[in-house]
N, C-alpha and C. Protein backbone atom coordinates (compact mmCIF):
# COMPACT_ATOMS: atom_id res chain seq x y z
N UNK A 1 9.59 10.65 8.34
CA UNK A 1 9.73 9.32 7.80
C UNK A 1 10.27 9.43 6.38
N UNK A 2 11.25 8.71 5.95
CA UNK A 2 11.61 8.80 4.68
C UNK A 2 10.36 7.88 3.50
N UNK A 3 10.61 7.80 2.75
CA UNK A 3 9.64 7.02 2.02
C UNK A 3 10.62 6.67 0.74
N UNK A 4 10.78 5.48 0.12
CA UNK A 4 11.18 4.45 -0.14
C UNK A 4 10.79 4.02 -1.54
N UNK A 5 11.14 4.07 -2.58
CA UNK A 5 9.89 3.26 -3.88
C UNK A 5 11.21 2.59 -5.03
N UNK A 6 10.77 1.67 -5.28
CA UNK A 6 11.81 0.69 -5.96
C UNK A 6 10.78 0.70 -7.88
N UNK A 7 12.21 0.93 -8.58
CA UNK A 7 11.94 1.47 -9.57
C UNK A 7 12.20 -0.03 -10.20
N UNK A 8 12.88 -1.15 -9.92
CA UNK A 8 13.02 -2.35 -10.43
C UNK A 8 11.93 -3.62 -10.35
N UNK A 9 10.83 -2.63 -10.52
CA UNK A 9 9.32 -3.85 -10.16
C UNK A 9 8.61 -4.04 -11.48
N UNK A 10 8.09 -5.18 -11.52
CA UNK A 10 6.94 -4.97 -12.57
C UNK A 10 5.97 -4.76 -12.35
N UNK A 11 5.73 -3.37 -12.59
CA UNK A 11 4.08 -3.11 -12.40
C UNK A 11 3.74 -3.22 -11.35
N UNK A 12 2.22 -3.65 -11.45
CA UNK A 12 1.76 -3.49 -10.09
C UNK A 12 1.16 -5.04 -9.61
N UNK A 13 2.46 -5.85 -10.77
CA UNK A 13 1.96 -7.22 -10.24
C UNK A 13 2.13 -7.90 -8.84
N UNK A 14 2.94 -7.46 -7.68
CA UNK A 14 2.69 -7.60 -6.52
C UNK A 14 4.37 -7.99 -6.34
N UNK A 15 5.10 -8.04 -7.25
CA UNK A 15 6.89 -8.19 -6.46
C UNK A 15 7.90 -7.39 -7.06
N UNK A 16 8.62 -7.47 -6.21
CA UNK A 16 9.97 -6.72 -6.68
C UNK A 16 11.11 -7.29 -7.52
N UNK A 17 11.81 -6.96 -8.26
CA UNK A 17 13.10 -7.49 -9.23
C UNK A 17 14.15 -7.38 -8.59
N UNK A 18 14.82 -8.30 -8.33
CA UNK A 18 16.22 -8.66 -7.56
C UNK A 18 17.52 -8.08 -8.58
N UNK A 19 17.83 -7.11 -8.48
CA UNK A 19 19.43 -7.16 -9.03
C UNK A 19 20.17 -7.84 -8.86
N UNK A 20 20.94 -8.49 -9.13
CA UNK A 20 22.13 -9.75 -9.21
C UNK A 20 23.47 -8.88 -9.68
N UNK A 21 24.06 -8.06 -8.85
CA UNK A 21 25.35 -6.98 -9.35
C UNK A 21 26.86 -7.74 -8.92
N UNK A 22 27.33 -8.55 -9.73
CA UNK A 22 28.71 -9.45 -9.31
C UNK A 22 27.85 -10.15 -7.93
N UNK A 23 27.10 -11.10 -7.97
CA UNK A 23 26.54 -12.41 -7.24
C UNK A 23 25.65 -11.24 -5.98
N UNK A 24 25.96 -10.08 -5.75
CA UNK A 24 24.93 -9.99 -4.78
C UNK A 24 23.86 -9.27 -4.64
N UNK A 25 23.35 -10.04 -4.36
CA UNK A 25 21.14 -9.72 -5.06
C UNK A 25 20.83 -8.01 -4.09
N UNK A 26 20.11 -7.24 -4.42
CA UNK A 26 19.95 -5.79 -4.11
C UNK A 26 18.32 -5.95 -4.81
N UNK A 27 18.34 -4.68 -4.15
CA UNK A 27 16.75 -4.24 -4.39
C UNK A 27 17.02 -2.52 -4.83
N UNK A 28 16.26 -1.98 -5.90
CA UNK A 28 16.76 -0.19 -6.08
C UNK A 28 15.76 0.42 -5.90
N UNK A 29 15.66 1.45 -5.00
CA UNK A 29 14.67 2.19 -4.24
C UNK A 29 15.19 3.95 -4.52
N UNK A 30 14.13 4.88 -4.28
CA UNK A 30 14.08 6.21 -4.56
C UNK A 30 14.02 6.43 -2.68
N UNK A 31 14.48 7.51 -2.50
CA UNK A 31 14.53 7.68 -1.12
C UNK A 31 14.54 9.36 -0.99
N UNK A 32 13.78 10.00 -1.05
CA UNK A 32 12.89 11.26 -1.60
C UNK A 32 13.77 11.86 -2.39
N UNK A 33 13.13 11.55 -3.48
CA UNK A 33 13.26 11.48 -4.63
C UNK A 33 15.01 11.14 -5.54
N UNK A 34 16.19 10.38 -4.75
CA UNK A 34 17.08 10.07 -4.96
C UNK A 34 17.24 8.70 -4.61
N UNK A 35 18.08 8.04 -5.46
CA UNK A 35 18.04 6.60 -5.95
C UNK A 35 19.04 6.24 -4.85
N UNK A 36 19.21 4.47 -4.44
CA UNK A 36 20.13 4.24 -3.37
C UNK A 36 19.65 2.59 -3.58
N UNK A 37 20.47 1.63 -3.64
CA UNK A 37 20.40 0.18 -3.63
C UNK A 37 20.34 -0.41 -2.15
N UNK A 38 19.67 -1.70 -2.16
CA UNK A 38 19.39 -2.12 -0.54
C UNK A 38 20.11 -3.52 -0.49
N UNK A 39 20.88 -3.92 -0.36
CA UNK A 39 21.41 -5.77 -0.08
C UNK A 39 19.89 -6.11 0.61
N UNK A 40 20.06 -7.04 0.04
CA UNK A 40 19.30 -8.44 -0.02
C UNK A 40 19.66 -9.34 1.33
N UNK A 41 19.81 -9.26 2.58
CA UNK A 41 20.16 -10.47 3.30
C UNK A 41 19.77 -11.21 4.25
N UNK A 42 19.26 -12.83 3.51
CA UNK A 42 18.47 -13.30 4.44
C UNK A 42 19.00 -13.83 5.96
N UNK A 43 20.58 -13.68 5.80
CA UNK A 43 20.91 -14.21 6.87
C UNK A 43 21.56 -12.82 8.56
N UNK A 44 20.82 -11.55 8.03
CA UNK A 44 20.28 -10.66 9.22
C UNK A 44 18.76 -10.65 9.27
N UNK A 45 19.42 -10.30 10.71
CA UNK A 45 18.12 -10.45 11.51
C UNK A 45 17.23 -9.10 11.26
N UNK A 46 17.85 -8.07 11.51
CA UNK A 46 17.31 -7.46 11.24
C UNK A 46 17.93 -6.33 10.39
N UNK A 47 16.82 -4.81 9.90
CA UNK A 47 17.18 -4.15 8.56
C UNK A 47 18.22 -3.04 9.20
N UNK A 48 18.93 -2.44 8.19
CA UNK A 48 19.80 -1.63 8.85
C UNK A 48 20.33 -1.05 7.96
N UNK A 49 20.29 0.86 7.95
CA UNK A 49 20.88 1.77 7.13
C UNK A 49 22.09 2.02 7.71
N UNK A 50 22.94 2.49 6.83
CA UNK A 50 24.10 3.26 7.50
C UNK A 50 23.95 4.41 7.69
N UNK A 51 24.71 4.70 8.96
CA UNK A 51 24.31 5.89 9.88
C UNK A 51 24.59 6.85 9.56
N UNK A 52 25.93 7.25 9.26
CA UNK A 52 26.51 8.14 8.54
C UNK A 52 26.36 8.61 6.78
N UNK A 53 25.88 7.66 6.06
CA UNK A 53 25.10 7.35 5.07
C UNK A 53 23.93 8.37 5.57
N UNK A 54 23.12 8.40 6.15
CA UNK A 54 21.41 8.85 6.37
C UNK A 54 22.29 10.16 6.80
N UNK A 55 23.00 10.35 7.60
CA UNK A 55 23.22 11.60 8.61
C UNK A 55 23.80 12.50 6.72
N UNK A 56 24.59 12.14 6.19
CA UNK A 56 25.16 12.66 5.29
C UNK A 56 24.18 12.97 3.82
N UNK A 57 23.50 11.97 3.04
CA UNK A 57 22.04 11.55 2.78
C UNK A 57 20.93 13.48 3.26
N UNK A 58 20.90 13.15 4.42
CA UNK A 58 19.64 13.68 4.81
C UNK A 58 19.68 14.20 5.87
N UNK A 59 20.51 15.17 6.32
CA UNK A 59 20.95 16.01 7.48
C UNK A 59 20.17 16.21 8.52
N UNK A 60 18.69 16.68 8.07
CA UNK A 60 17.60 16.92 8.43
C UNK A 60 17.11 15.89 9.11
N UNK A 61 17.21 14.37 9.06
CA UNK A 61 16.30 13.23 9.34
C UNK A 61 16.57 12.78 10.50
N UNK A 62 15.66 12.30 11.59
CA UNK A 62 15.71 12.35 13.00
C UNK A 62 16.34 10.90 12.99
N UNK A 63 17.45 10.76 13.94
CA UNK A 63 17.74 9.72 14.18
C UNK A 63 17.58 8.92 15.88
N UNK A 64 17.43 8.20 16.38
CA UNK A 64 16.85 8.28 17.65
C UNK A 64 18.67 7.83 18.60
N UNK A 65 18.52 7.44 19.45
CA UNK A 65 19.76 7.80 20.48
C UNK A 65 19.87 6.09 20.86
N UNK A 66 21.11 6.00 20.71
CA UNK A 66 21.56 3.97 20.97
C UNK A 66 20.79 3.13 21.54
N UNK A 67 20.36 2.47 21.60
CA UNK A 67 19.24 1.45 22.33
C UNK A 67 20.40 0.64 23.19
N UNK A 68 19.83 0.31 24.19
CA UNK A 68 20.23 -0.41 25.57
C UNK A 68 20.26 -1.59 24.44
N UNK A 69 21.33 -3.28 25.20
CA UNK A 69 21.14 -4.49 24.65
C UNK A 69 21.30 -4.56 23.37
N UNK A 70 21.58 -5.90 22.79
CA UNK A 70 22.33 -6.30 21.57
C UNK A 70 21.31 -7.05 20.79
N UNK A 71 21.52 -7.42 19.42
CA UNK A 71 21.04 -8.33 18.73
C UNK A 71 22.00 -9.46 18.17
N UNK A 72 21.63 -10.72 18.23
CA UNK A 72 22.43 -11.81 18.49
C UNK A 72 21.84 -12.19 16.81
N UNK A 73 23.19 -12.85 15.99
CA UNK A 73 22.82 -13.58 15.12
C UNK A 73 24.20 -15.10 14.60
N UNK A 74 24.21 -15.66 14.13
CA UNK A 74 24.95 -16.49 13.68
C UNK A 74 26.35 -15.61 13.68
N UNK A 75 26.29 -14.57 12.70
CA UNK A 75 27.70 -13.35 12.52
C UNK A 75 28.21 -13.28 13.92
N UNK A 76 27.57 -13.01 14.80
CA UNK A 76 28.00 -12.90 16.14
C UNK A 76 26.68 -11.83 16.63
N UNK A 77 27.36 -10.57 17.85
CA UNK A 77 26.50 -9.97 18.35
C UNK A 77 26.66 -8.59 17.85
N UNK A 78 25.91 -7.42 17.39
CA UNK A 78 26.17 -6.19 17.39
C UNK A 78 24.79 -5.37 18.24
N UNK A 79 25.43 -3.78 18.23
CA UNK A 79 25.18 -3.43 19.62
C UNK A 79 25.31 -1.91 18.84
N UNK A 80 24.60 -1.06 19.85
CA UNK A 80 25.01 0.21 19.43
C UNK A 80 23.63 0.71 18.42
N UNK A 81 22.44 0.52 18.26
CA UNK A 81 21.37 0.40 17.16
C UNK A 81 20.76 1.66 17.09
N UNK A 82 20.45 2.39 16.60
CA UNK A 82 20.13 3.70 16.66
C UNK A 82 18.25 3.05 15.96
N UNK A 83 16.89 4.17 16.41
CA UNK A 83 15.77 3.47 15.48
C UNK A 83 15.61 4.74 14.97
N UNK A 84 14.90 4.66 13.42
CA UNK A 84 14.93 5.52 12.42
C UNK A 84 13.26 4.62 11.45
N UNK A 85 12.96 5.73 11.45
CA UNK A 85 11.73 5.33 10.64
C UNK A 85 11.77 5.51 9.45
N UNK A 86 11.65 4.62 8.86
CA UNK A 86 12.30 4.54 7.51
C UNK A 86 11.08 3.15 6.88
N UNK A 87 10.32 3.67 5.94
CA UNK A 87 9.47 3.27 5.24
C UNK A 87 9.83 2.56 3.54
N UNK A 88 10.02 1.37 3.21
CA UNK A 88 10.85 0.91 1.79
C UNK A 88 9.53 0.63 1.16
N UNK A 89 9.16 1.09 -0.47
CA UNK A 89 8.07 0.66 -0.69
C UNK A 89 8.60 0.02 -1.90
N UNK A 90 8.34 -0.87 -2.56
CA UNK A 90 8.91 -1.66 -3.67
C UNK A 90 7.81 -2.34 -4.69
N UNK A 91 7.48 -1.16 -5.59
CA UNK A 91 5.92 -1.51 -6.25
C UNK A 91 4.96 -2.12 -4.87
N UNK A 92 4.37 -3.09 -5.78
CA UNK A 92 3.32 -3.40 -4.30
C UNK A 92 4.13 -4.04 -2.71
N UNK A 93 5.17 -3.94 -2.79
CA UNK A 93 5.25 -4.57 -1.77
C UNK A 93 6.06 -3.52 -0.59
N UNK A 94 6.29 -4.20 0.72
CA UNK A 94 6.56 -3.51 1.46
C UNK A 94 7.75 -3.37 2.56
N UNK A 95 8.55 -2.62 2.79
CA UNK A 95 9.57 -3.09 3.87
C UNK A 95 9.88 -2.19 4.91
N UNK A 96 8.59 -2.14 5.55
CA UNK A 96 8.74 -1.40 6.77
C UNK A 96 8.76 -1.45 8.17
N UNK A 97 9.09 -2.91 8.70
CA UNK A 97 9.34 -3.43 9.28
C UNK A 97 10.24 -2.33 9.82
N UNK A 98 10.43 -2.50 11.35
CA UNK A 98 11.10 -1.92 12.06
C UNK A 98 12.81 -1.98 11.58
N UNK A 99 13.07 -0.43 11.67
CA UNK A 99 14.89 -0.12 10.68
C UNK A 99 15.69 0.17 12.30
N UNK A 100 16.67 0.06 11.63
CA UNK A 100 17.84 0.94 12.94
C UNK A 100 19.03 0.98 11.76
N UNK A 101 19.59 2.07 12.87
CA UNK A 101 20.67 2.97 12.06
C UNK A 101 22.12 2.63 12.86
N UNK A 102 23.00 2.44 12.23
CA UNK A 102 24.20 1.74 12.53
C UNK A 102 25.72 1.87 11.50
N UNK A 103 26.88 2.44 11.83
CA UNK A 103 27.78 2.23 11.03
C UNK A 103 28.03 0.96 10.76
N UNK A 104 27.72 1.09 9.74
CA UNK A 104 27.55 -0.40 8.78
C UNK A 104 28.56 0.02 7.04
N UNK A 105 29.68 1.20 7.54
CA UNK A 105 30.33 1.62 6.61
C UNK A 105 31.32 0.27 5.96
N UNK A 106 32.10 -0.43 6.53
CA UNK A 106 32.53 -1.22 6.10
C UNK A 106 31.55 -1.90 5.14
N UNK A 107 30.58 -2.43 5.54
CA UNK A 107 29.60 -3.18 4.39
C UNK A 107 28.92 -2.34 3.84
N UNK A 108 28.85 -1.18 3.64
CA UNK A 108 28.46 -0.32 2.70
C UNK A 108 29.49 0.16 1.56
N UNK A 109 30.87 0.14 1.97
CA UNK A 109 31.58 0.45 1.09
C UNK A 109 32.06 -0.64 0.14
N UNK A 110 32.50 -1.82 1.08
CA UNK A 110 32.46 -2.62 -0.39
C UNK A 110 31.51 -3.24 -1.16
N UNK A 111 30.33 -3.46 -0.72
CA UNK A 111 29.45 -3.37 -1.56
C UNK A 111 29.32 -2.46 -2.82
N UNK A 112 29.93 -1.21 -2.71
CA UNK A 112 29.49 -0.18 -3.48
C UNK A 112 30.74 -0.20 -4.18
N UNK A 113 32.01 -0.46 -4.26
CA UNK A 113 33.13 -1.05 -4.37
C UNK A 113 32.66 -2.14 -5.74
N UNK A 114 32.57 -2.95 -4.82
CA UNK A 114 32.28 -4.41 -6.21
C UNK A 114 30.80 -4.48 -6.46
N UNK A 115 30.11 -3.44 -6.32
CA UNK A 115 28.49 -3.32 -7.76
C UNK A 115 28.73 -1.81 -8.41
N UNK A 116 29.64 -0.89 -7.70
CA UNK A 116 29.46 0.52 -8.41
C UNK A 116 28.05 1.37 -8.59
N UNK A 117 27.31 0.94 -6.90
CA UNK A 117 26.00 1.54 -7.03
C UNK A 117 26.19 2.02 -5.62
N UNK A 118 25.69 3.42 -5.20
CA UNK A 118 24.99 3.61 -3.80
C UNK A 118 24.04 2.79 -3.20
N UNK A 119 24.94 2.27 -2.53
CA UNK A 119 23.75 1.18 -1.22
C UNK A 119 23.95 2.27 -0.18
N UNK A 120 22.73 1.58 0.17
CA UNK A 120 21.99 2.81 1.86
C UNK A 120 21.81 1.99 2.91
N UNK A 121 21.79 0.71 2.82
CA UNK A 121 21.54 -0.27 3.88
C UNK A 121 20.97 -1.72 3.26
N UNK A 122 20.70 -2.86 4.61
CA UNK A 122 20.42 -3.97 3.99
C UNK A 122 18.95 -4.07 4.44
N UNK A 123 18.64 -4.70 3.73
CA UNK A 123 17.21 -5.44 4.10
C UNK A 123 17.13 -7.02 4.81
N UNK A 124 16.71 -7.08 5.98
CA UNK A 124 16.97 -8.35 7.23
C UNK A 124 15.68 -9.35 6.79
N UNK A 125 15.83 -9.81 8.00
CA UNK A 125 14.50 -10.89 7.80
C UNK A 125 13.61 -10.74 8.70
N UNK A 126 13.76 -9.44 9.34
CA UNK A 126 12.12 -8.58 9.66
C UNK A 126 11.20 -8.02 8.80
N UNK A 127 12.18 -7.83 7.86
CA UNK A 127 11.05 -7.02 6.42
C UNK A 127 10.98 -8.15 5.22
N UNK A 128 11.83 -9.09 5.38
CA UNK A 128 11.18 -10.15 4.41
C UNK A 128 10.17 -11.23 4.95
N UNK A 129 10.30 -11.17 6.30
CA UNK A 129 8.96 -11.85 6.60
C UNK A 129 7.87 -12.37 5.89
N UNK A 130 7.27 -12.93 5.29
CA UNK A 130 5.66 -13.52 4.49
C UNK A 130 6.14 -12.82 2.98
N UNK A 131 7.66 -12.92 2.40
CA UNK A 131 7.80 -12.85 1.13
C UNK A 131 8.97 -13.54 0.72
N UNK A 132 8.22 -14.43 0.06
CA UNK A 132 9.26 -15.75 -1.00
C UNK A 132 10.21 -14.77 -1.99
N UNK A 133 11.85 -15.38 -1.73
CA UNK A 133 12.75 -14.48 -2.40
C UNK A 133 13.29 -15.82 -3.34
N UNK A 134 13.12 -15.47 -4.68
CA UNK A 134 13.09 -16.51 -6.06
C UNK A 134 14.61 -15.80 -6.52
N UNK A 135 15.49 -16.21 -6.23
CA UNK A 135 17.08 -15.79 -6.89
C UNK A 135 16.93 -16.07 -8.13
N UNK A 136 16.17 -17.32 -8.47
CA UNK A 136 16.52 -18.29 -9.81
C UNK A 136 15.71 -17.17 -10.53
N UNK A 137 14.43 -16.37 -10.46
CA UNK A 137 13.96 -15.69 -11.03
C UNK A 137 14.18 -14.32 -10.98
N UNK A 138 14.74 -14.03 -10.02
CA UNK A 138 15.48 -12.40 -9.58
C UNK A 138 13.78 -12.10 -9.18
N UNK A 139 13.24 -12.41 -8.22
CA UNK A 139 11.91 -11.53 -7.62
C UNK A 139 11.75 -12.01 -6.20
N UNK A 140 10.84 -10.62 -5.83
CA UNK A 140 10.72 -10.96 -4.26
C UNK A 140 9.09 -11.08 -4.41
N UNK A 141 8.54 -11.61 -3.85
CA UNK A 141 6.95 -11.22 -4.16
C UNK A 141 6.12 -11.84 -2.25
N UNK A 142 4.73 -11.56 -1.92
CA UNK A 142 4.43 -11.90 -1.14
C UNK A 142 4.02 -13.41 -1.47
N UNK A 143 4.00 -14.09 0.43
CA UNK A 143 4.11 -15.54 -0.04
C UNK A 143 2.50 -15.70 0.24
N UNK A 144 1.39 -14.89 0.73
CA UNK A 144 -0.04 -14.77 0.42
C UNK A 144 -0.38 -13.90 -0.09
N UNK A 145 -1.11 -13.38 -0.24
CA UNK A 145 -2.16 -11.96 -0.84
C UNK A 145 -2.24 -10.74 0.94
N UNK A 146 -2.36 -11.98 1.67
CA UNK A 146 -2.55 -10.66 3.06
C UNK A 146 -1.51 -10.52 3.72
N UNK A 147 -0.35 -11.06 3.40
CA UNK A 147 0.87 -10.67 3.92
C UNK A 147 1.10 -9.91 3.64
N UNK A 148 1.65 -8.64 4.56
CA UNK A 148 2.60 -7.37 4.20
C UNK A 148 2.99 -6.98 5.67
């Protein structure tokens, strides 16, 4: 399992600090022991590293073999999902919601293109689940105390 820790939090007050890099909000995480930015997007469904990213990243790290069936969203349908356990920890909070691994190079490169940071993948709306995302304030925080 990789393990995950976001260096853009305050403390251990319970949320994370939104980067805002040319309009698009990121999260910055350590990913044993090397730094890598996450997009912010509430409008996937679900989370997703790039494949070749992790394979290149972390040679060593098990990746699992294509999953049967698609995931459907507004964007359209994609297909092809590899699952990878992959643990995001972001001061107190958490994003470990189920990951899959996917060439997602096109949106990894320009992202990294127009912020000039290593992104590793996005964060969906399986792992933001029960946490209010405040743009106006740049924070992610939980939307109870027992949500995670």
């Amino acid at each position: 399992m990789l393990m995950v820790s976001c260096f853009s939090c305050r403390g251990n007050s319970g949320e994370c600090r939104i980067i805002d890099a040319n309009f698009i909000p990121m999260i910055k995480g350590e990913v044993n022991g090397r730094c890598f930015y996450f997009l912010v997007d509430t409008g996937a469904s679900i989370s997703v590293v790039d494949y070749e990213s992790i394979r290149k990243e972390f040679p060593n790290k098990h990746i699992g073999a294509v999953e049967d069936g698609e995931v459907q969203g507004y964007g359209g349908t994609v297909g092809g999902l590899r699952p990878i356990s992959l643990k995001v920890i972001s001061g107190t909070l958490r994003f470990n919601r189920e990951w899959k691994a996917k060439d997602i190079s096109n949106i990894i490169n320009v992202a990294n293109r127009r912020t000039g940071r290593r992104v590793l993948g996005v964060v969906g709306n399986n792992n933001l689940r029960g946490k209010v995302i405040d743009l106006g304030d740049r924070r992610i925080y939980y939307a109870t105390e027992n949500n995670n």
